[in-house]
C-alpha atoms as a PDB file:
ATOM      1  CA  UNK A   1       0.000   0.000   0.000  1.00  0.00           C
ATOM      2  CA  UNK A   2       1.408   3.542  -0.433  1.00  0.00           C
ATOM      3  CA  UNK A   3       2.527   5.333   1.998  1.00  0.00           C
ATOM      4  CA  UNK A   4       0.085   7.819   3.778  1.00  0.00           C
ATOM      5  CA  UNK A   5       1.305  11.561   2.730  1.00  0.00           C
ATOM      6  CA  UNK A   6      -0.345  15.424   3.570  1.00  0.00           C
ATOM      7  CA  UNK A   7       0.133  18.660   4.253  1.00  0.00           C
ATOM      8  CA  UNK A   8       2.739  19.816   6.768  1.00  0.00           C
ATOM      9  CA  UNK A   9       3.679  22.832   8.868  1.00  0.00           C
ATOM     10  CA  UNK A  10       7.252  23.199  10.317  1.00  0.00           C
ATOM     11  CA  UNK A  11       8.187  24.544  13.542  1.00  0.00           C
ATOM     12  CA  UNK A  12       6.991  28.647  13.964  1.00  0.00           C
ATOM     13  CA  UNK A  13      10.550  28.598  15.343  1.00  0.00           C
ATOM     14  CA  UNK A  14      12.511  27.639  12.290  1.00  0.00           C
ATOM     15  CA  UNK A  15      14.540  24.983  15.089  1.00  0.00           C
ATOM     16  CA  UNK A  16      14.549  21.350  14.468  1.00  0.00           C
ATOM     17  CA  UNK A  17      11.426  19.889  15.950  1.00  0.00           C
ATOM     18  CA  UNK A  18      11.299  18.839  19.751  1.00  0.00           C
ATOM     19  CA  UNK A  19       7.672  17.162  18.930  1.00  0.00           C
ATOM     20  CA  UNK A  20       5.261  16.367  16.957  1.00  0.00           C
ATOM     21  CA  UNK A  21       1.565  16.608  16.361  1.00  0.00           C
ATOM     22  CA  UNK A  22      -0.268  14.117  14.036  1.00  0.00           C
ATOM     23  CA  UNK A  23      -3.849  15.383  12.611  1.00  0.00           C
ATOM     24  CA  UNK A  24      -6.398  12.484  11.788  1.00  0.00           C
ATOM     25  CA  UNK A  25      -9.044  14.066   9.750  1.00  0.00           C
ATOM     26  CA  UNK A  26     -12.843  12.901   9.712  1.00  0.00           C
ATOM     27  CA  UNK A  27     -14.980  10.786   7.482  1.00  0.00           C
ATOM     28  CA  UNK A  28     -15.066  12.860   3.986  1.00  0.00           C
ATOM     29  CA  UNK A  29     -12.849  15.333   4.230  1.00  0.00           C
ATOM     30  CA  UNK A  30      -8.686  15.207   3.992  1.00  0.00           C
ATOM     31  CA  UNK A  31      -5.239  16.424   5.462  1.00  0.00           C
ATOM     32  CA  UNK A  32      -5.821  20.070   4.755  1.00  0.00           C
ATOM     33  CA  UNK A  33      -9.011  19.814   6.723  1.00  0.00           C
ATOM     34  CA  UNK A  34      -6.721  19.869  10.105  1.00  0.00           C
ATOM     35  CA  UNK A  35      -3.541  21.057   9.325  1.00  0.00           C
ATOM     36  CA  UNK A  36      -4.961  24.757   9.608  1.00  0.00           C
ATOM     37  CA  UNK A  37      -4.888  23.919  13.431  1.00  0.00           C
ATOM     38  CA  UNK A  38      -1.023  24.096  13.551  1.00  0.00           C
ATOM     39  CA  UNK A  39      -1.862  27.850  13.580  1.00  0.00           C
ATOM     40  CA  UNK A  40      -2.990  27.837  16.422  1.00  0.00           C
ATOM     41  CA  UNK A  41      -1.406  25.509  18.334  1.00  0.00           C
ATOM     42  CA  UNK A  42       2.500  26.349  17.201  1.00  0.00           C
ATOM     43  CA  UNK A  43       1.870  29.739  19.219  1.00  0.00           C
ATOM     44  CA  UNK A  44       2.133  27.600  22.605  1.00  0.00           C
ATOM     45  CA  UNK A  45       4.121  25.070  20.727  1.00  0.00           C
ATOM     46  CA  UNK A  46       7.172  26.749  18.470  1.00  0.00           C
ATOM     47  CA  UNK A  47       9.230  24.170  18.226  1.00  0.00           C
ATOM     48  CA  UNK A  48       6.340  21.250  17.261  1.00  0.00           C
ATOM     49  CA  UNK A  49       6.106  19.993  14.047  1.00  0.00           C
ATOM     50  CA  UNK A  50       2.895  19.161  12.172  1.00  0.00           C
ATOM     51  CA  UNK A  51       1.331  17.001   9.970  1.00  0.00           C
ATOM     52  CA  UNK A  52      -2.117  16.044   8.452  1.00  0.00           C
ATOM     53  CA  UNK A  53      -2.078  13.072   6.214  1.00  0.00           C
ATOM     54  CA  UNK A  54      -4.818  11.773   3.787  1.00  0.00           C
ATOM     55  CA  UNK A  55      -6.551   8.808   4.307  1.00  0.00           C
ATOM     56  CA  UNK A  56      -5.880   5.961   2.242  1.00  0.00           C
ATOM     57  CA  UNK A  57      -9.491   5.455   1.512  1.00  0.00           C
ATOM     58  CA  UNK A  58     -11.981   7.288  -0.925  1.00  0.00           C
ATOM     59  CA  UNK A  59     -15.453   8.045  -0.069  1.00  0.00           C
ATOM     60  CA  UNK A  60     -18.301   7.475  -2.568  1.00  0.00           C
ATOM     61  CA  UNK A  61     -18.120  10.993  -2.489  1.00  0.00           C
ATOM     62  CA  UNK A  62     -14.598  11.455  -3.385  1.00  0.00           C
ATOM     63  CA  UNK A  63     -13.218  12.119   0.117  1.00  0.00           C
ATOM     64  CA  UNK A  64     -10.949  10.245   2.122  1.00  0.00           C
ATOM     65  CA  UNK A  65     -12.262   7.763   4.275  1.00  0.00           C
ATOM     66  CA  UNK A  66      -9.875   5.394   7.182  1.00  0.00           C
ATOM     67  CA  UNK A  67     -12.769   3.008   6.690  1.00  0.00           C
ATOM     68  CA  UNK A  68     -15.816   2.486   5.012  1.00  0.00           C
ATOM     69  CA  UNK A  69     -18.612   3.644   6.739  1.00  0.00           C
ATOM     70  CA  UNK A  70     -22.436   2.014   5.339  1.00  0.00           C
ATOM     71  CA  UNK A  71     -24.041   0.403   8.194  1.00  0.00           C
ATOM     72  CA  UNK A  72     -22.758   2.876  10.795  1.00  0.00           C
ATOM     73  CA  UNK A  73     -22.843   0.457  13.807  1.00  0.00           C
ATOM     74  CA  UNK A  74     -20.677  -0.901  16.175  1.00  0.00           C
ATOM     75  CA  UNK A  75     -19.407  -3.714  14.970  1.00  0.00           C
ATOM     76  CA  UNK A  76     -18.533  -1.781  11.319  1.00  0.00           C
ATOM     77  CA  UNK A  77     -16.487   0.543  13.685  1.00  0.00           C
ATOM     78  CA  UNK A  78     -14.246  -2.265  15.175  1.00  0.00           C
ATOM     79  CA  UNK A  79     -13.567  -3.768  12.084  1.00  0.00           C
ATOM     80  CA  UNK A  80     -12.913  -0.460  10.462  1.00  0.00           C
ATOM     81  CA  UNK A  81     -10.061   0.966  13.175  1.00  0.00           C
ATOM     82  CA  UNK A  82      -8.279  -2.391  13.061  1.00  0.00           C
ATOM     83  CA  UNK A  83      -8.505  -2.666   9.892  1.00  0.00           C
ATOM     84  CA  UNK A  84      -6.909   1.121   9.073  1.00  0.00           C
ATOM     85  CA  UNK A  85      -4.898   0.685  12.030  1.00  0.00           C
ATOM     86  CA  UNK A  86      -1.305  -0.510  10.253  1.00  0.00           C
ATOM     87  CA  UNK A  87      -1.049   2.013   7.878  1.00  0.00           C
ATOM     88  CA  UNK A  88      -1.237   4.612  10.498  1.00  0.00           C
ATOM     89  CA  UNK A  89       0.946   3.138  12.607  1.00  0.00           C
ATOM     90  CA  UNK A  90       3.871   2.575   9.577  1.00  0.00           C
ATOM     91  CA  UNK A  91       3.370   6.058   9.057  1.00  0.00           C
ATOM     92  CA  UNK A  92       4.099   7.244  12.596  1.00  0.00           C
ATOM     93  CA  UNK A  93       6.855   5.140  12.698  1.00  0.00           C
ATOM     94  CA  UNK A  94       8.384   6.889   9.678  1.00  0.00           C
ATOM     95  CA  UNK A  95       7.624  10.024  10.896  1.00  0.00           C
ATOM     96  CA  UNK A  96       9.483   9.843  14.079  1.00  0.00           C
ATOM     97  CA  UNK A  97      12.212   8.308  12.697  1.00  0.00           C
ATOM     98  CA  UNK A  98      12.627  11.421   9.970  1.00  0.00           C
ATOM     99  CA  UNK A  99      12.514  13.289  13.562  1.00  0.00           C
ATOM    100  CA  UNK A 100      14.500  11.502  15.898  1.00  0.00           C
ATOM    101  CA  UNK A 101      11.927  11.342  17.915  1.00  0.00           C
ATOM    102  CA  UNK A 102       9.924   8.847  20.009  1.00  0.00           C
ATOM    103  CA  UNK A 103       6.692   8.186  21.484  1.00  0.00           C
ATOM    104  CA  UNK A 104       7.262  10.488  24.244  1.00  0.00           C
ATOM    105  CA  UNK A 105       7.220  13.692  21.917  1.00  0.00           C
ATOM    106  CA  UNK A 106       4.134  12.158  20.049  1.00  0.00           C
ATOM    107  CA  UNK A 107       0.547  13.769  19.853  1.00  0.00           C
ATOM    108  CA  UNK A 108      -2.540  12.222  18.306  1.00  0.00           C
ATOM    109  CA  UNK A 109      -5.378  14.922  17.205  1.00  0.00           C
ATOM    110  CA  UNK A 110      -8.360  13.235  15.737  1.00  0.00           C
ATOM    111  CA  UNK A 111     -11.527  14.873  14.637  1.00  0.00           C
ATOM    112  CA  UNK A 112     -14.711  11.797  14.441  1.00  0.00           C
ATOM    113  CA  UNK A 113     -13.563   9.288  12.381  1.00  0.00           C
ATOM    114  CA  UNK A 114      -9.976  10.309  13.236  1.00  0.00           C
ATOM    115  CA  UNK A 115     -10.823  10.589  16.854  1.00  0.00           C
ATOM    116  CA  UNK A 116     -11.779   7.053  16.700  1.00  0.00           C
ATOM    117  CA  UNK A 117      -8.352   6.050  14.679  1.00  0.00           C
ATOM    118  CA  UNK A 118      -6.621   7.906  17.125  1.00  0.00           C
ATOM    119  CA  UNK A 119      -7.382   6.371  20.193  1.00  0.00           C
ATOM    120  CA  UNK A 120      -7.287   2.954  18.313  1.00  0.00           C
ATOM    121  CA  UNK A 121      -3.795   3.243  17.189  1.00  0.00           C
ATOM    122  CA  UNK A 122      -2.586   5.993  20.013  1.00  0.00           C
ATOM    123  CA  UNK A 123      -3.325   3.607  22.863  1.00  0.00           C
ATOM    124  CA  UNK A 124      -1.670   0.562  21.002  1.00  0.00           C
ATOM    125  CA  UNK A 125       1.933   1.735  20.665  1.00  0.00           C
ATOM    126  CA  UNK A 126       4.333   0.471  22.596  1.00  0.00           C
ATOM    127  CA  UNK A 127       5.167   3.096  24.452  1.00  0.00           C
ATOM    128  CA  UNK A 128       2.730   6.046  25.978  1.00  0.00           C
ATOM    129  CA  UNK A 129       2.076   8.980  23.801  1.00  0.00           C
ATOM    130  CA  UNK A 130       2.834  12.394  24.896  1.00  0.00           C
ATOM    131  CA  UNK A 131      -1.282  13.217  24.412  1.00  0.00           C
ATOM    132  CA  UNK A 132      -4.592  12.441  22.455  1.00  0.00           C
ATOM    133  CA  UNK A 133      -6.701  14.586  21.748  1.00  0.00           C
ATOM    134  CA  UNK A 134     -10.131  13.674  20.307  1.00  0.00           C
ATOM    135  CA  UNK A 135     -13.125  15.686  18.974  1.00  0.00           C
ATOM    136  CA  UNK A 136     -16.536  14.723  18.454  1.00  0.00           C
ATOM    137  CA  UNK A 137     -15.545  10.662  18.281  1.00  0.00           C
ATOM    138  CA  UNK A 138     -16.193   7.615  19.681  1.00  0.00           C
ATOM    139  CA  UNK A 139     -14.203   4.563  21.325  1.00  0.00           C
ATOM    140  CA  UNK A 140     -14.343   1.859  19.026  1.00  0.00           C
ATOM    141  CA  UNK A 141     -13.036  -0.801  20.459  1.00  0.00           C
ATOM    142  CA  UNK A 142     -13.333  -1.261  23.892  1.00  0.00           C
ATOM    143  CA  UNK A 143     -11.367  -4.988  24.516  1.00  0.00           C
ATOM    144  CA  UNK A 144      -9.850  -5.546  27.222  1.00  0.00           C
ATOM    145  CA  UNK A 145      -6.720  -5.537  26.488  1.00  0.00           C
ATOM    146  CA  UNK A 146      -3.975  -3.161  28.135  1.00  0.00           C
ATOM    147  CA  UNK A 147      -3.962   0.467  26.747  1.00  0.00           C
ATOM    148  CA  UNK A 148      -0.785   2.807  27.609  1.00  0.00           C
ATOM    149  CA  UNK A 149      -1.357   5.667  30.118  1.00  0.00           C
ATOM    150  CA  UNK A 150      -1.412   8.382  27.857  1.00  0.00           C
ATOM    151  CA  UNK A 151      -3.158  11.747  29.101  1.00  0.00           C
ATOM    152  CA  UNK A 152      -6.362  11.835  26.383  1.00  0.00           C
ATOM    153  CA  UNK A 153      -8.569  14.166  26.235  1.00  0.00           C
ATOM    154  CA  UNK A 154     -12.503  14.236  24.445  1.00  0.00           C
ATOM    155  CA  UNK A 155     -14.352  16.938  23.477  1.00  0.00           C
ATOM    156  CA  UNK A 156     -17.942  16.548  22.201  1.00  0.00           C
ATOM    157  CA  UNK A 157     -20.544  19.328  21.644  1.00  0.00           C
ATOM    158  CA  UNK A 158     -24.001  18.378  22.792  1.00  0.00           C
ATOM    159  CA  UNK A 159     -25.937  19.018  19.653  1.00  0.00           C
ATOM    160  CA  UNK A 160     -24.004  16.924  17.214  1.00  0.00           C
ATOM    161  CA  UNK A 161     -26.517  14.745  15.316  1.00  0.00           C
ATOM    162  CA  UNK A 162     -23.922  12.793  13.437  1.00  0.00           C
ATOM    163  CA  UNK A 163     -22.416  11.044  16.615  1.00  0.00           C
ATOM    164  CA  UNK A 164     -24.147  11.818  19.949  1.00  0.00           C
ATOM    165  CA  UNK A 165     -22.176  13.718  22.643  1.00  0.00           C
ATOM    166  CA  UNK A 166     -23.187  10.344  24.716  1.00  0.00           C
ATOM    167  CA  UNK A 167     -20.589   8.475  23.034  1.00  0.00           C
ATOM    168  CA  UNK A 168     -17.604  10.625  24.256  1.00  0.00           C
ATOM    169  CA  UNK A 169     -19.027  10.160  27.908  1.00  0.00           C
ATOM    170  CA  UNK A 170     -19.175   6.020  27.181  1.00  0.00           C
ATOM    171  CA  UNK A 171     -15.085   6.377  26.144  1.00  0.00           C
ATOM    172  CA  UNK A 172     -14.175   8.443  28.593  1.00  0.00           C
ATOM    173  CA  UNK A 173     -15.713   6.014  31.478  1.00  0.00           C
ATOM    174  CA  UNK A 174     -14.058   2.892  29.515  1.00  0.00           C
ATOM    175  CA  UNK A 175     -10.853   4.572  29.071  1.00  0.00           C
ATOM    176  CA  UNK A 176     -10.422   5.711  32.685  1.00  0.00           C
ATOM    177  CA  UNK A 177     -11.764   1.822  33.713  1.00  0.00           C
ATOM    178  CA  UNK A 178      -8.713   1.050  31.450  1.00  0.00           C
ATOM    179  CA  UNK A 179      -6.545   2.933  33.614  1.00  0.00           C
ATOM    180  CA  UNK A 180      -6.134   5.592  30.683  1.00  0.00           C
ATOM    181  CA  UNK A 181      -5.317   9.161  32.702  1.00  0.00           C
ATOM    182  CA  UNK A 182      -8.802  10.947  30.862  1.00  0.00           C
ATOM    183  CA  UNK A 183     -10.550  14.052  30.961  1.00  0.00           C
ATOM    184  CA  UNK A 184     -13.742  15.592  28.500  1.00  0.00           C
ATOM    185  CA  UNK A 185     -15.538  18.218  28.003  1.00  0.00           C
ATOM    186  CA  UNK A 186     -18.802  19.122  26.703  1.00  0.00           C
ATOM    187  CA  UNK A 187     -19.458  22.171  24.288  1.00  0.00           C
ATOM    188  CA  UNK A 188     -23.007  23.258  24.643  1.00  0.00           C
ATOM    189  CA  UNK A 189     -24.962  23.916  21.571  1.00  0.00           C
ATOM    190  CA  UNK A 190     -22.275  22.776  19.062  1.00  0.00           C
ATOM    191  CA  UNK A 191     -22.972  20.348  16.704  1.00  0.00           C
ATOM    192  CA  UNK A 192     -20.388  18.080  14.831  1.00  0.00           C
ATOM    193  CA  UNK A 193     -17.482  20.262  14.582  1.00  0.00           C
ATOM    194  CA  UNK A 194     -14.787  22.267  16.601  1.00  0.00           C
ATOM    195  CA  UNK A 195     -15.057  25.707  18.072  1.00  0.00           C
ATOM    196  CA  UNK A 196     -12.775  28.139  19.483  1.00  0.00           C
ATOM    197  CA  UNK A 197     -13.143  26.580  23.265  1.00  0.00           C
ATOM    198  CA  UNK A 198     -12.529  23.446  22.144  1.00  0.00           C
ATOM    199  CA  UNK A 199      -9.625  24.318  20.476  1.00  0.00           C
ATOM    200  CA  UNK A 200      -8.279  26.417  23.508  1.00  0.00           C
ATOM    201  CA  UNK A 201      -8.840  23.280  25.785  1.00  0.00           C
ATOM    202  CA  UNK A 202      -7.213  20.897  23.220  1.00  0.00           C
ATOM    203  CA  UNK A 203      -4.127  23.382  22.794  1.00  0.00           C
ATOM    204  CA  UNK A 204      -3.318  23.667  26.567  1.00  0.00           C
ATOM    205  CA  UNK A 205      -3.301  19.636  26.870  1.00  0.00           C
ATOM    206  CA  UNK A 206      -0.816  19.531  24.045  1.00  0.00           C
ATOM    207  CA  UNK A 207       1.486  22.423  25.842  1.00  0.00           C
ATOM    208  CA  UNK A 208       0.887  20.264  29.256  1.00  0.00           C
ATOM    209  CA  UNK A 209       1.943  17.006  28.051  1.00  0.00           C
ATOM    210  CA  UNK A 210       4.208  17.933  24.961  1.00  0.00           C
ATOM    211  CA  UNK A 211       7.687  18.305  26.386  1.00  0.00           C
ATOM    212  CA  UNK A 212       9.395  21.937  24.962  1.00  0.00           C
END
């Protein structure tokens, strides 16, 4: 399969990069969906770089999909983030190796279908991630097998119609039964998107948890 490839954003300080920040767009859209974000969060975070790749997959639509999405249900989900799970992992391998970086100085930013990729593949690596960050997602796969302590945090607004602010509060409570260090926030009124709170919340976890 080809390797996964986007837009980018380089450090606001012109340094080598002491971290990174992956973006994991939604269901229909692509990289350059996200990678607008690193605008925001490279003020807290000069020295981070960025990057938003496309999904492998191609909607009926003509947007990018990490998995096929027709019956919408639970068990479509599962089979969906495991089965979209490799490529994003080969890709953040190659990425921190092009860094010399590790786990440590990893971030995961996910937006629906992205948020469920990244807590999918984010809690799988071998070693803890710096930070998740998901918005308006769901957990996917909630076996029971161990998940890394990395500091994740969900943010849902309570009018999305798409996927129900319910299902952030049903990760959050499986996550933190999985030992997962987890915190999330309701946005009142918001349907299925991000707003500027949201984005405020999500940028002072990253500057928390992403070493400088």
């Amino acid at each position: 399969m080809k390797p996964l490839s986007g837009p980018r954003r380089a450090p606001r300080s012109g340094r080598p990069p002491s971290s990174l920040v992956v973006f994991l767009h939604g269901y229909g859209a692509d990289g350059s969906d996200l990678i607008s974000l690193a605008d925001v969060f490279s003020r807290a975070l000069p020295d981070t770089q960025f990057v938003s790749p496309d999904a492998p997959g191609t909607t009926p639509m003509g947007g990018r999909e990490w998995f096929p999405l027709t019956m919408r249900d639970p068990s479509e989900y599962v089979r969906g983030v495991v089965a979209a799970a490799p490529s994003i992992d080969r890709f953040l391998d190659a990425e921190l190796e092009r860094y010399g970086l590790d786990e440590s100085r990893l971030a995961l930013v996910g937006f629906s279908q992205g948020t469920m990729m990244s807590l999918h593949v984010g809690l799988r690596r071998a070693r803890p991630l710096a930070a998740i960050v998901g918005f308006s997602g769901l957990l996917a796969d909630r076996d029971a097998e161990t998940l890394t302590e990395t500091p994740t945090l969900l943010i849902h607004g309570t009018a999305d119609e798409l996927l129900p602010a319910g299902l952030t509060l049903q990760a959050a409570e499986a996550l933190g039964g999985a030992g997962v260090p987890v915190e999330f926030h309701f946005r009142p009124g918001l349907g299925h998107g991000i707003d500027q709170e949201g984005l405020a919340m999500a940028g002072d976890h990253l500057a928390r948890h992403l070493p400088t």
